[in-house]
Protein backbone atom coordinates (compact mmCIF):
# COMPACT_ATOMS: atom_id res chain seq x y z
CA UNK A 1 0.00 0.00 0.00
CA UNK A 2 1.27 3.52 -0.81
CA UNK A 3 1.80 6.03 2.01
CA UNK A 4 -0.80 8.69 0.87
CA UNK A 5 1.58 12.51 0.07
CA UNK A 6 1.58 15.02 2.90
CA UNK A 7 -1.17 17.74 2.25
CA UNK A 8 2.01 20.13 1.66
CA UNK A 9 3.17 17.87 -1.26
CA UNK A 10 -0.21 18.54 -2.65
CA UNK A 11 -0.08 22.00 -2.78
CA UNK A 12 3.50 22.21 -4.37
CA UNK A 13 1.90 19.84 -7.03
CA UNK A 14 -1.23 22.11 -7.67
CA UNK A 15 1.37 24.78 -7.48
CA UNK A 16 3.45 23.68 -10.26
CA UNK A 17 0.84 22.46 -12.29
CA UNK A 18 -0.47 25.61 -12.20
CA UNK A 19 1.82 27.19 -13.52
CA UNK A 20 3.80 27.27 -16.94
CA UNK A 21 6.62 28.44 -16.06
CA UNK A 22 9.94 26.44 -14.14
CA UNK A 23 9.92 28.31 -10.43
CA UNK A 24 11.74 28.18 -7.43
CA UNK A 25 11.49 26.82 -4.44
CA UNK A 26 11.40 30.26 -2.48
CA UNK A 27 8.52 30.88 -5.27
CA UNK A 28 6.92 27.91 -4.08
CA UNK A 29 6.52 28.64 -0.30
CA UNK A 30 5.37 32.19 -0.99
CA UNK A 31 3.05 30.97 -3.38
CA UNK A 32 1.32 28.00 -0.49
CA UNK A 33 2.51 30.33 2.49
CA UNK A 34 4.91 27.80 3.89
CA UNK A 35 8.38 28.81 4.93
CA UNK A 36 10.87 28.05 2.12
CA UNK A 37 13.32 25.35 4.06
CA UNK A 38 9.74 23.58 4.61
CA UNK A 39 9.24 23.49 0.65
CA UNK A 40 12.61 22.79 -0.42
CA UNK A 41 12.59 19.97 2.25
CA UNK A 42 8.85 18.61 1.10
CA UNK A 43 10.82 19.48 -2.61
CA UNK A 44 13.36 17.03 -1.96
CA UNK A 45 11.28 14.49 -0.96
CA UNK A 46 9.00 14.30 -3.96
CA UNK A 47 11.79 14.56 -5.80
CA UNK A 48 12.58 11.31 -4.35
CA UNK A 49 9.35 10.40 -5.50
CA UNK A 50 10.09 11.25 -9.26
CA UNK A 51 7.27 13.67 -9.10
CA UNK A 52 9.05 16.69 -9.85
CA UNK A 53 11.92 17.54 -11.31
CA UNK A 54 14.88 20.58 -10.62
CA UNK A 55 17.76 21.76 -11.98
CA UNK A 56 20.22 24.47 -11.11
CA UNK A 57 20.85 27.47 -12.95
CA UNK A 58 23.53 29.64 -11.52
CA UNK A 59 22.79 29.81 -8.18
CA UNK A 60 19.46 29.16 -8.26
CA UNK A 61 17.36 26.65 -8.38
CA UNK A 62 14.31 25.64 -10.95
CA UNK A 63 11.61 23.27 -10.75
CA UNK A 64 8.77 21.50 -12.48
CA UNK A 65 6.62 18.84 -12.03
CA UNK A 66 7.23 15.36 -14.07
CA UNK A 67 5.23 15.01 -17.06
CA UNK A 68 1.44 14.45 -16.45
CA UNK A 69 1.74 10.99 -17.58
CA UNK A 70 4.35 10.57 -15.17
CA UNK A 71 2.14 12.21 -12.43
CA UNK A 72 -0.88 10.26 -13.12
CA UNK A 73 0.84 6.75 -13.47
CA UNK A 74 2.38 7.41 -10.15
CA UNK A 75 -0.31 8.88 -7.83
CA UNK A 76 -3.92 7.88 -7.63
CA UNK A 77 -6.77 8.83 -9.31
CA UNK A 78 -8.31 11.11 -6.36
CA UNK A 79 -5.06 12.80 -5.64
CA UNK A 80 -6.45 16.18 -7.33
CA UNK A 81 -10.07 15.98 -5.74
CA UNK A 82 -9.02 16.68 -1.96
């Protein structure tokens, strides 16, 4: 059985998918209004997860979810409906 994603998780997701654009993690936590170690931390973790992806630029750092295939094959079907 899965462990079901923390609700913070969720909200980085709907974050990213929300946007079109590759943001960072500071981004991120202003955007939810979490501190930003608590999203890079959460960041990491579904990184872990393959669910998003970042890469560095300079001294900064960008990220984006996976692809939506990716996303759906890996979470479950009610994910986006709580």
């Amino acid at each position: 059985m899965k462990k079901p994603l923390h609700p913070i998780d969720k909200e980085i997701l709907r974050a990213l998918i929300g946007t079109k654009m590759k943001v960072t993690p500071s981004q991120i936590s202003k955007a939810i209004g979490v501190h930003p170690v608590t999203a890079q931390n959460r960041i990491k973790e579904l990184m872990k997860k393959e669910l998003v992806k970042c890469t560095p630029k300079g001294n900064r750092t960008y990220c984006r979810p996976a692809s939506m295939n990716d996303l759906k094959r890996k979470l479950k079907s009610n994910f986006f409906r709580s």
